[in-house]
PDB file of N, CA and C in Angstrom:
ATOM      1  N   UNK A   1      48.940 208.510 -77.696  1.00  0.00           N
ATOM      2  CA  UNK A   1      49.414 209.858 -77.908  1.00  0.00           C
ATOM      3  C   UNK A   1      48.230 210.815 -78.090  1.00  0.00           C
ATOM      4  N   UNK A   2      47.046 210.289 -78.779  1.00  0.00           N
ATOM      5  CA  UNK A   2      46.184 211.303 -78.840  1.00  0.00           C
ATOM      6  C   UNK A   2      45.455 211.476 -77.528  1.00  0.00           C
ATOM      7  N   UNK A   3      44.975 210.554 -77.021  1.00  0.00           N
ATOM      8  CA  UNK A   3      44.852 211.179 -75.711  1.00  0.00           C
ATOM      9  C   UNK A   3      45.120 212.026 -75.030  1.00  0.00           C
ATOM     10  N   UNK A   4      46.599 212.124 -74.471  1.00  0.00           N
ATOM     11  CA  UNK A   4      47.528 212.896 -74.194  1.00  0.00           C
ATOM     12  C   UNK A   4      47.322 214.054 -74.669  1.00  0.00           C
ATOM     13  N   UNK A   5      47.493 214.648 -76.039  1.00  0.00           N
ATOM     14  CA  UNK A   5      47.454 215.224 -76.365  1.00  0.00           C
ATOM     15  C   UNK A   5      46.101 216.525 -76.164  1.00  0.00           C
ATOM     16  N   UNK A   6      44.718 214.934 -76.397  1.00  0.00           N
ATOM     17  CA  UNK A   6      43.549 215.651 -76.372  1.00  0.00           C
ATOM     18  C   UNK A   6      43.034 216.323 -74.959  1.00  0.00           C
ATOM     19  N   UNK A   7      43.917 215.534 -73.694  1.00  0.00           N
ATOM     20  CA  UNK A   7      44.118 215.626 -72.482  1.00  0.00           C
ATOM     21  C   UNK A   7      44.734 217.463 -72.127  1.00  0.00           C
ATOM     22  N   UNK A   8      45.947 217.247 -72.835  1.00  0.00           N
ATOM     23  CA  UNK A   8      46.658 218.512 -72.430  1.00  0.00           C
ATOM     24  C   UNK A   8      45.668 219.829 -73.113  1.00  0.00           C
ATOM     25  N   UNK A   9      44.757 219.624 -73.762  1.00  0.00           N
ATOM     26  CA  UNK A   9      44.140 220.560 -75.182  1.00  0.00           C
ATOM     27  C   UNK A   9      42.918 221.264 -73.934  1.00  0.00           C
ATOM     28  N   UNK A  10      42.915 220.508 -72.994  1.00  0.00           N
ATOM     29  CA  UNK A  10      41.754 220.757 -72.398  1.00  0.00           C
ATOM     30  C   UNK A  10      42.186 221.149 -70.562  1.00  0.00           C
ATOM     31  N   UNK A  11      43.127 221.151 -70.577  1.00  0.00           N
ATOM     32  CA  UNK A  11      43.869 221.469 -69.224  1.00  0.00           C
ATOM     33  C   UNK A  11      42.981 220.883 -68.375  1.00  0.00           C
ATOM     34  N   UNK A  12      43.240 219.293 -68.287  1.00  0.00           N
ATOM     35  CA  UNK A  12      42.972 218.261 -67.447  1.00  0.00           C
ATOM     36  C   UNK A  12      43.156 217.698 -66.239  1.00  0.00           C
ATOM     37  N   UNK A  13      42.875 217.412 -65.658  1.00  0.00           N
ATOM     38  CA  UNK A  13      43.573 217.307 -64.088  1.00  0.00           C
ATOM     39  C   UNK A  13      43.783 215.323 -64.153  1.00  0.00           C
ATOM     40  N   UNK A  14      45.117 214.921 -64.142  1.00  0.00           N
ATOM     41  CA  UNK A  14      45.853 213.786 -63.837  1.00  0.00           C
ATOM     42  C   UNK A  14      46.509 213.541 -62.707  1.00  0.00           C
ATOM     43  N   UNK A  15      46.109 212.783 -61.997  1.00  0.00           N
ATOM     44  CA  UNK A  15      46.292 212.109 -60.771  1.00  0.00           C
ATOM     45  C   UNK A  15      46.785 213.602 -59.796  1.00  0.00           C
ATOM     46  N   UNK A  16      45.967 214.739 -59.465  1.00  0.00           N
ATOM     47  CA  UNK A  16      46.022 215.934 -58.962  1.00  0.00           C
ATOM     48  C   UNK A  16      46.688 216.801 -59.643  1.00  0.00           C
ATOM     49  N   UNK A  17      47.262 216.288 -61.155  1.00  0.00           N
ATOM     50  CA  UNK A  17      48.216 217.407 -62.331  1.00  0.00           C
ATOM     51  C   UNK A  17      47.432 218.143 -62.619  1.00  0.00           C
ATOM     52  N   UNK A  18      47.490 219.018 -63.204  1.00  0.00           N
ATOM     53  CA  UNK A  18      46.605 220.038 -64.105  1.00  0.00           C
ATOM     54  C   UNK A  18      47.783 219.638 -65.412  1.00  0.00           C
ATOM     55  N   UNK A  19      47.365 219.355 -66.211  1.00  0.00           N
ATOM     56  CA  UNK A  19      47.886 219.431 -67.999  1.00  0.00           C
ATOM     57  C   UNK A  19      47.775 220.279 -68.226  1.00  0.00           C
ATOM     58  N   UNK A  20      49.286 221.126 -68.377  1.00  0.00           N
ATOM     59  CA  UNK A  20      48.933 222.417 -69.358  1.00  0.00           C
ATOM     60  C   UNK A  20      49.883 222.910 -70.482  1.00  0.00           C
ATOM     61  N   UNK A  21      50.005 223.444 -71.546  1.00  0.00           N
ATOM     62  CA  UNK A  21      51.080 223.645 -72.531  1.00  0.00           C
ATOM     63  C   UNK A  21      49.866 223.362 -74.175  1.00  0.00           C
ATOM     64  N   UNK A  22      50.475 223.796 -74.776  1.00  0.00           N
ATOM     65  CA  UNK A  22      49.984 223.136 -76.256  1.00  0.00           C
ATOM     66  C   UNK A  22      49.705 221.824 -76.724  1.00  0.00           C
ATOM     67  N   UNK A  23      48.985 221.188 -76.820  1.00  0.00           N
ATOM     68  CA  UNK A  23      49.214 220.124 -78.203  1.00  0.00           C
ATOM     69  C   UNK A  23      50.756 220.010 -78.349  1.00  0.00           C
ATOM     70  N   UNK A  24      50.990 220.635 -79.533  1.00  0.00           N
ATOM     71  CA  UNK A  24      52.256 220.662 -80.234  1.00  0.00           C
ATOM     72  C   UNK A  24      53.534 220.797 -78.958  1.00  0.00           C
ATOM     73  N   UNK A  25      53.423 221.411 -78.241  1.00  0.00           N
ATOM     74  CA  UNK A  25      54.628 221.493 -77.330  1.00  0.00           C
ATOM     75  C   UNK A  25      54.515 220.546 -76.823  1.00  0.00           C
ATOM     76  N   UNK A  26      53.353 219.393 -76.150  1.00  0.00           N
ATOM     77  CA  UNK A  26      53.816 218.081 -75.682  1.00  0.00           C
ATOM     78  C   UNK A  26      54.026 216.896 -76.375  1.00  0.00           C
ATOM     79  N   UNK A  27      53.334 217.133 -77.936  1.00  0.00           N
ATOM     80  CA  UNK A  27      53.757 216.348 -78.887  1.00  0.00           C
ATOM     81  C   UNK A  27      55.437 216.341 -79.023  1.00  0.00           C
ATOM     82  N   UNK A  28      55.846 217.650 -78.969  1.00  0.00           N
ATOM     83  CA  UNK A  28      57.699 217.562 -79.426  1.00  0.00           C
ATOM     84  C   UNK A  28      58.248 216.954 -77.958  1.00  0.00           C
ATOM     85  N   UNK A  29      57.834 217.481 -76.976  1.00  0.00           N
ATOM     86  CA  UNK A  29      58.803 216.881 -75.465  1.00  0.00           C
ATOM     87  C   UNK A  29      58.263 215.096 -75.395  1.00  0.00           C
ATOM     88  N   UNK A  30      57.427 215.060 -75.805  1.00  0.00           N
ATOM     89  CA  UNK A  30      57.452 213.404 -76.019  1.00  0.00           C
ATOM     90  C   UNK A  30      58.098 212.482 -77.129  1.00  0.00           C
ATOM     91  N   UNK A  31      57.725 212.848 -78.502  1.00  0.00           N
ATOM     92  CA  UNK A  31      58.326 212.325 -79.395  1.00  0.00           C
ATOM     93  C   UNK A  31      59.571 212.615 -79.822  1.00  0.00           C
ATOM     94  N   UNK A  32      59.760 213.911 -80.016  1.00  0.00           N
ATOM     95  CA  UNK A  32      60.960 214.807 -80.404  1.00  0.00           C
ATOM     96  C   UNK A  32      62.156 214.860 -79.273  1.00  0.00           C
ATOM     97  N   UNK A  33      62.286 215.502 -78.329  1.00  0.00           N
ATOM     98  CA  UNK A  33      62.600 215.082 -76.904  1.00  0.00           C
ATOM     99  C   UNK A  33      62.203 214.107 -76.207  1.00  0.00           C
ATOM    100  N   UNK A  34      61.725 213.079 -75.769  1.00  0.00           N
ATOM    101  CA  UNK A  34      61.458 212.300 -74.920  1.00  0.00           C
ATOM    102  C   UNK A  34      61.375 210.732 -75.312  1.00  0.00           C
ATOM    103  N   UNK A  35      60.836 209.723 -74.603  1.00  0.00           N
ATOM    104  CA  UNK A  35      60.679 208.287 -74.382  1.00  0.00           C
ATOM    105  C   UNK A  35      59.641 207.478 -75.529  1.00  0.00           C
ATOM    106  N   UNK A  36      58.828 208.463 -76.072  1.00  0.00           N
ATOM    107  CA  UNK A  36      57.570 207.987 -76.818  1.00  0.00           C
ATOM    108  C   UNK A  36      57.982 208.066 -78.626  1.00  0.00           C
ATOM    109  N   UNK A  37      57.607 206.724 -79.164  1.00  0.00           N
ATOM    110  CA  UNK A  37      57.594 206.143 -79.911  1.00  0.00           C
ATOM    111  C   UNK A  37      56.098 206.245 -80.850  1.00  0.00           C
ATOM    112  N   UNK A  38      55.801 206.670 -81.861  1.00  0.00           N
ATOM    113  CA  UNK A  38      54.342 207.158 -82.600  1.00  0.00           C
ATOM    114  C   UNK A  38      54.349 205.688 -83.662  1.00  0.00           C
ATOM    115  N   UNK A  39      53.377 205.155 -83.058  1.00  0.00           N
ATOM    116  CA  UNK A  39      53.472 203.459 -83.527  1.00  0.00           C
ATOM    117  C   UNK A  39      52.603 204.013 -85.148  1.00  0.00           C
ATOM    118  N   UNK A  40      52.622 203.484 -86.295  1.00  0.00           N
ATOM    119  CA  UNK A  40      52.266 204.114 -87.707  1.00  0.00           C
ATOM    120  C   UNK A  40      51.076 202.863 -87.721  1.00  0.00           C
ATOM    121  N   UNK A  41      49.996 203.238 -88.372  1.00  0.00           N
ATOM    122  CA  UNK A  41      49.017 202.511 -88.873  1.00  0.00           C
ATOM    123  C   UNK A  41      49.029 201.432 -89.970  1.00  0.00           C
ATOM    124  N   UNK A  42      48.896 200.430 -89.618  1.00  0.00           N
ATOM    125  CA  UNK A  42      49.132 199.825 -91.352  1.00  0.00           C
ATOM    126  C   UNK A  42      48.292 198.341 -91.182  1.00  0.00           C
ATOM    127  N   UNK A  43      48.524 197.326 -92.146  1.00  0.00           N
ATOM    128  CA  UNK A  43      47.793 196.511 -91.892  1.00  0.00           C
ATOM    129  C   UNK A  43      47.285 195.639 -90.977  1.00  0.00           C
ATOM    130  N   UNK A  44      48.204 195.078 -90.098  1.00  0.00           N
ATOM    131  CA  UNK A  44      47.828 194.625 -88.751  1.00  0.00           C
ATOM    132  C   UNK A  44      46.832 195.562 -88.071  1.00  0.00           C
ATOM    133  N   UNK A  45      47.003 197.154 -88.096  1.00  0.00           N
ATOM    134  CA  UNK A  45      45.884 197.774 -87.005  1.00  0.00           C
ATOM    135  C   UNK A  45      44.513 197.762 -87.859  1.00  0.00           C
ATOM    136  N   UNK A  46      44.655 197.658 -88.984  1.00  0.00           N
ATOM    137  CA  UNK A  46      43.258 198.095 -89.953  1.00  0.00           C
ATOM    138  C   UNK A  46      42.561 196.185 -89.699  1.00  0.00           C
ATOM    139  N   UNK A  47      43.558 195.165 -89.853  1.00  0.00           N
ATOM    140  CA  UNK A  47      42.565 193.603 -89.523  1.00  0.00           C
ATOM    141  C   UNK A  47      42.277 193.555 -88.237  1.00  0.00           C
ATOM    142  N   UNK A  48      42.911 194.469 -87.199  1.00  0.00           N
ATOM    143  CA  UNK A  48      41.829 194.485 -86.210  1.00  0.00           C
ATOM    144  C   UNK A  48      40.983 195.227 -85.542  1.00  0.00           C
ATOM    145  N   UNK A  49      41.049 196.383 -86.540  1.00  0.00           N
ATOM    146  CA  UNK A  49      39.873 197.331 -86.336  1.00  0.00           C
ATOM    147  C   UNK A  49      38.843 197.069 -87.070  1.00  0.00           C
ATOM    148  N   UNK A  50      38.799 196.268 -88.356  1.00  0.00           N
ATOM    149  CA  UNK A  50      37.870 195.382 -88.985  1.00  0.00           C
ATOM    150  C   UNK A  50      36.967 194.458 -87.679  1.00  0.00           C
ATOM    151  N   UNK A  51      37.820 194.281 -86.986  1.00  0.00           N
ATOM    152  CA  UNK A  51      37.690 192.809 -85.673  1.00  0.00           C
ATOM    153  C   UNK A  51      36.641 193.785 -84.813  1.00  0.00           C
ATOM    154  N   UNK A  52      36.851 195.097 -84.282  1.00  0.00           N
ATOM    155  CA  UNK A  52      36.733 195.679 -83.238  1.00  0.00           C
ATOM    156  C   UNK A  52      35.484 197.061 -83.619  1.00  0.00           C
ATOM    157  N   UNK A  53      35.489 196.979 -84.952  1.00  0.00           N
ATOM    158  CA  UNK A  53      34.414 198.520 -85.008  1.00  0.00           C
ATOM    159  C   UNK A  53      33.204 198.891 -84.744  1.00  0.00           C
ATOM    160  N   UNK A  54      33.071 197.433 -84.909  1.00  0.00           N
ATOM    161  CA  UNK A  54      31.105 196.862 -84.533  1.00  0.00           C
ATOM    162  C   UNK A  54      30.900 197.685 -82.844  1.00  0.00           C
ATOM    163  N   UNK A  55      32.181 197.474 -82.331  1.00  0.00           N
ATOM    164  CA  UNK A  55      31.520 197.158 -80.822  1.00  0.00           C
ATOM    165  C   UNK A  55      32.087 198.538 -80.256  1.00  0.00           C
ATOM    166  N   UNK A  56      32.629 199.655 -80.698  1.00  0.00           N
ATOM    167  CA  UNK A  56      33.389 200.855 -79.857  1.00  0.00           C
ATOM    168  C   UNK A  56      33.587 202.147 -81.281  1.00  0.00           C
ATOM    169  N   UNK A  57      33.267 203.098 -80.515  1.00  0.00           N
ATOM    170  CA  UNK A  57      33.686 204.775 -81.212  1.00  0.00           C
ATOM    171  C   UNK A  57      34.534 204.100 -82.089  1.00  0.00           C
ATOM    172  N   UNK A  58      34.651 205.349 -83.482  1.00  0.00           N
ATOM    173  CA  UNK A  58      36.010 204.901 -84.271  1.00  0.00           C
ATOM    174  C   UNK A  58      37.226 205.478 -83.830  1.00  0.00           C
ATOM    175  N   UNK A  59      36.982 206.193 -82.822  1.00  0.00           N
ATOM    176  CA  UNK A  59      38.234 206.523 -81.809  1.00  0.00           C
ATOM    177  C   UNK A  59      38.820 205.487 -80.643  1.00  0.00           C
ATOM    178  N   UNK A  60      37.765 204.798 -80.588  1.00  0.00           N
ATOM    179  CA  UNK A  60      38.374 203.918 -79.346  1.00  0.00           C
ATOM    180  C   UNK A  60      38.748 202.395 -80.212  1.00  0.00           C
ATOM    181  N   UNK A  61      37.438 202.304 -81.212  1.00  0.00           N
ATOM    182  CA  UNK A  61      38.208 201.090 -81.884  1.00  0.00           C
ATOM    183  C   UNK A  61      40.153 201.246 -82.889  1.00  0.00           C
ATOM    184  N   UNK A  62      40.285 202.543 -83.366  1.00  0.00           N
ATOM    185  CA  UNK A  62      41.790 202.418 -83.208  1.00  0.00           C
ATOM    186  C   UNK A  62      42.285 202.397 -82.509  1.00  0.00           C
ATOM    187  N   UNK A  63      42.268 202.763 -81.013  1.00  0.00           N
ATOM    188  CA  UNK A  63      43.163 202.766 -79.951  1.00  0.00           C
ATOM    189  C   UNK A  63      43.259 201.292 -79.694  1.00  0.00           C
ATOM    190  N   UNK A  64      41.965 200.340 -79.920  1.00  0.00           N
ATOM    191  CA  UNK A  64      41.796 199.078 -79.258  1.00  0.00           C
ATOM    192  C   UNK A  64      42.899 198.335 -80.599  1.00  0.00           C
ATOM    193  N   UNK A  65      42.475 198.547 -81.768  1.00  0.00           N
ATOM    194  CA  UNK A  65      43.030 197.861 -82.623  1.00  0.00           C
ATOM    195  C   UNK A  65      44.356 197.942 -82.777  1.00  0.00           C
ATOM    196  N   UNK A  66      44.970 199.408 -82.320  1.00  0.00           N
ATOM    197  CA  UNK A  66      46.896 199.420 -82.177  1.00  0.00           C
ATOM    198  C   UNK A  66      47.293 198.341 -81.263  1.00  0.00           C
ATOM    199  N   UNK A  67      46.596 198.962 -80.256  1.00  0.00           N
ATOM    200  CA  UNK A  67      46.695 198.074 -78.664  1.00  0.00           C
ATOM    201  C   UNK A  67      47.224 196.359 -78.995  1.00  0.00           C
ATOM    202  N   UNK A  68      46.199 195.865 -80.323  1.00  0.00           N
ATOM    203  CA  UNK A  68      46.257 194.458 -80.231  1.00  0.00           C
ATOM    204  C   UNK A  68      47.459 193.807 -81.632  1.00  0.00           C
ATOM    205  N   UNK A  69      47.630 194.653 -82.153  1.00  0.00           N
ATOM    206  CA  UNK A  69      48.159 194.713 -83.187  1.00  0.00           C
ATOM    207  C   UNK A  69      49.459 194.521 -82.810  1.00  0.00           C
ATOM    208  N   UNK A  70      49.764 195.537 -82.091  1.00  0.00           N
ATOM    209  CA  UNK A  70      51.387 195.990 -81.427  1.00  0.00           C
ATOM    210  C   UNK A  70      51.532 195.128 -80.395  1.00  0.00           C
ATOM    211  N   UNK A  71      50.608 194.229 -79.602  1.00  0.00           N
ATOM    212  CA  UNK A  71      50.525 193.529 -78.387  1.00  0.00           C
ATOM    213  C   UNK A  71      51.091 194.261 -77.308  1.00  0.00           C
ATOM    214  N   UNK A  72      50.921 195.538 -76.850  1.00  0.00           N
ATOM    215  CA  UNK A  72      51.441 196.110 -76.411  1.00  0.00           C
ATOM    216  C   UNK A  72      50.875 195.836 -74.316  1.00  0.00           C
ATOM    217  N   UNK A  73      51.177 196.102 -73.558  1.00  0.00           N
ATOM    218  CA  UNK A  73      50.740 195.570 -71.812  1.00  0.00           C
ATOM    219  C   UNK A  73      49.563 196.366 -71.649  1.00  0.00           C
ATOM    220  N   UNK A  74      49.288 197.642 -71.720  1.00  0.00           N
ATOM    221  CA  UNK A  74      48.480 198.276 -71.945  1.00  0.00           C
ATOM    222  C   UNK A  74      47.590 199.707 -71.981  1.00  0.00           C
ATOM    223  N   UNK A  75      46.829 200.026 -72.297  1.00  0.00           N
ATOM    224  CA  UNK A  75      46.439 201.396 -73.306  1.00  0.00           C
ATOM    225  C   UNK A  75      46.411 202.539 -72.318  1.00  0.00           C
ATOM    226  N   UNK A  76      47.117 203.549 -72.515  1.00  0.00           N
ATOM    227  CA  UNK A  76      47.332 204.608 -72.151  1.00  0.00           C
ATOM    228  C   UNK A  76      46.097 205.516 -72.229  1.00  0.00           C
ATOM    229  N   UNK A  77      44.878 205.439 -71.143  1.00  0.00           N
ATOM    230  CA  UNK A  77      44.261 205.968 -71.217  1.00  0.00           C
ATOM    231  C   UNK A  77      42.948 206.650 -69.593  1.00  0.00           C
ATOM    232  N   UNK A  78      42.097 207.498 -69.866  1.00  0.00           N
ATOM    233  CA  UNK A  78      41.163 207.415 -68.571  1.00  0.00           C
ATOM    234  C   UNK A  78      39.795 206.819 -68.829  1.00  0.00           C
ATOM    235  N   UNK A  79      39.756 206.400 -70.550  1.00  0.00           N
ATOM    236  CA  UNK A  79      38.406 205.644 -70.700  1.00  0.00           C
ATOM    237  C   UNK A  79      37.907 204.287 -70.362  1.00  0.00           C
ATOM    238  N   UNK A  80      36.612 204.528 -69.722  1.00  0.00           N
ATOM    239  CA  UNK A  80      36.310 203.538 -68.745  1.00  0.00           C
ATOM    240  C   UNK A  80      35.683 202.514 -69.612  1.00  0.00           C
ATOM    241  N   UNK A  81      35.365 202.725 -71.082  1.00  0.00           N
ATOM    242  CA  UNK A  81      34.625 202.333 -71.782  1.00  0.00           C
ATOM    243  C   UNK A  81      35.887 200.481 -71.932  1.00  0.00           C
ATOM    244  N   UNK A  82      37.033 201.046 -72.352  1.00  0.00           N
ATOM    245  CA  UNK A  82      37.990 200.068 -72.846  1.00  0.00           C
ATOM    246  C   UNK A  82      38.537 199.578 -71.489  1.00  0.00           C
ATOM    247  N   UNK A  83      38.473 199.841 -70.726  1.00  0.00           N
ATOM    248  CA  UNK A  83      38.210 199.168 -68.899  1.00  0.00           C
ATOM    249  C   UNK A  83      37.211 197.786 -69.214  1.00  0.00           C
ATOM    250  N   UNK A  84      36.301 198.396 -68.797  1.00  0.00           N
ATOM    251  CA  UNK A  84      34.737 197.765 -69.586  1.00  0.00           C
ATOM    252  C   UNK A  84      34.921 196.736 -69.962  1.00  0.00           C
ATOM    253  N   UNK A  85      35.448 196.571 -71.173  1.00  0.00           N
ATOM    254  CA  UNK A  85      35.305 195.613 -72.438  1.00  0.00           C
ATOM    255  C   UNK A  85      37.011 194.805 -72.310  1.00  0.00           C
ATOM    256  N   UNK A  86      37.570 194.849 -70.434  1.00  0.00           N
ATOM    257  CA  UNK A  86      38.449 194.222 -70.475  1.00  0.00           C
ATOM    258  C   UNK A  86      39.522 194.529 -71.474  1.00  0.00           C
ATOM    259  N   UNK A  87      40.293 195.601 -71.597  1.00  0.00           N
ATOM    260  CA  UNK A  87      41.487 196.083 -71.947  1.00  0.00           C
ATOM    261  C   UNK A  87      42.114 196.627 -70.546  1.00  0.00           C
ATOM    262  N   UNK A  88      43.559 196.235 -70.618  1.00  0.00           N
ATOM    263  CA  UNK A  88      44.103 196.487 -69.158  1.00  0.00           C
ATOM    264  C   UNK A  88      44.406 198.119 -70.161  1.00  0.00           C
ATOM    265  N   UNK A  89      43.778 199.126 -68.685  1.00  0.00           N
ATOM    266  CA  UNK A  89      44.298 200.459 -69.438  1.00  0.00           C
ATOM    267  C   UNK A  89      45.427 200.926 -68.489  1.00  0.00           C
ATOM    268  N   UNK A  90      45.936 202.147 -68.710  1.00  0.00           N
ATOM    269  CA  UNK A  90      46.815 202.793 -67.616  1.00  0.00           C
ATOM    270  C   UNK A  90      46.424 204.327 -67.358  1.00  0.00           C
ATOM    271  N   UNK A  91      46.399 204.553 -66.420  1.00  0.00           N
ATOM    272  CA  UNK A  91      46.450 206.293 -66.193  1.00  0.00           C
ATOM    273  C   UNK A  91      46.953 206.721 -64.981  1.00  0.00           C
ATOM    274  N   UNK A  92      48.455 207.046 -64.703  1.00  0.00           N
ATOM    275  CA  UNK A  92      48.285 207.529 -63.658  1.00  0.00           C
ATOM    276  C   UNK A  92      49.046 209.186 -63.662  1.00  0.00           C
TER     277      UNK A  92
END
């Protein structure tokens, strides 16, 4: 979600999109209106961001540590960094 978010903040271009609207207005059409689910932090993501901080940003090591926590298919993102280090990401 923060991605997304930090994505739309900056009127981004996605797969030939331009992102445009607020923060807050795509925060509500996703969570509030829409399909997306805001997974909450708690102990599972903090034992594996313990696992993961050494090696990535403290932005990318939470994304990595939800990712593994939640076992989720994979991370909603355009960073090549968590590509890299073998996380299946998504962006299209």
């Amino acid at each position: 979600m923060a991605e997304v978010l930090y994505s739309v903040s900056r009127d981004k271009d996605v797969s030939g999109v331009t992102l445009t609207g607020t923060p807050e207005a795509t925060r509500q059409a996703l969570v509030s209106n829409g399909p997306v689910s805001v997974a909450p932090v708690g102990d599972a993501e903090m034992v594996e961001y313990a696992h993961v901080v050494e090696d990535f940003s403290i932005h990318d090591a939470m994304i990595v540590a939800s990712h593994r926590a939640q076992e989720t298919d994979a991370i909603l993102t355009t960073d090549g960094v968590l590509t890299e280090a073998g996380y299946n990401t998504l962006w299209d």
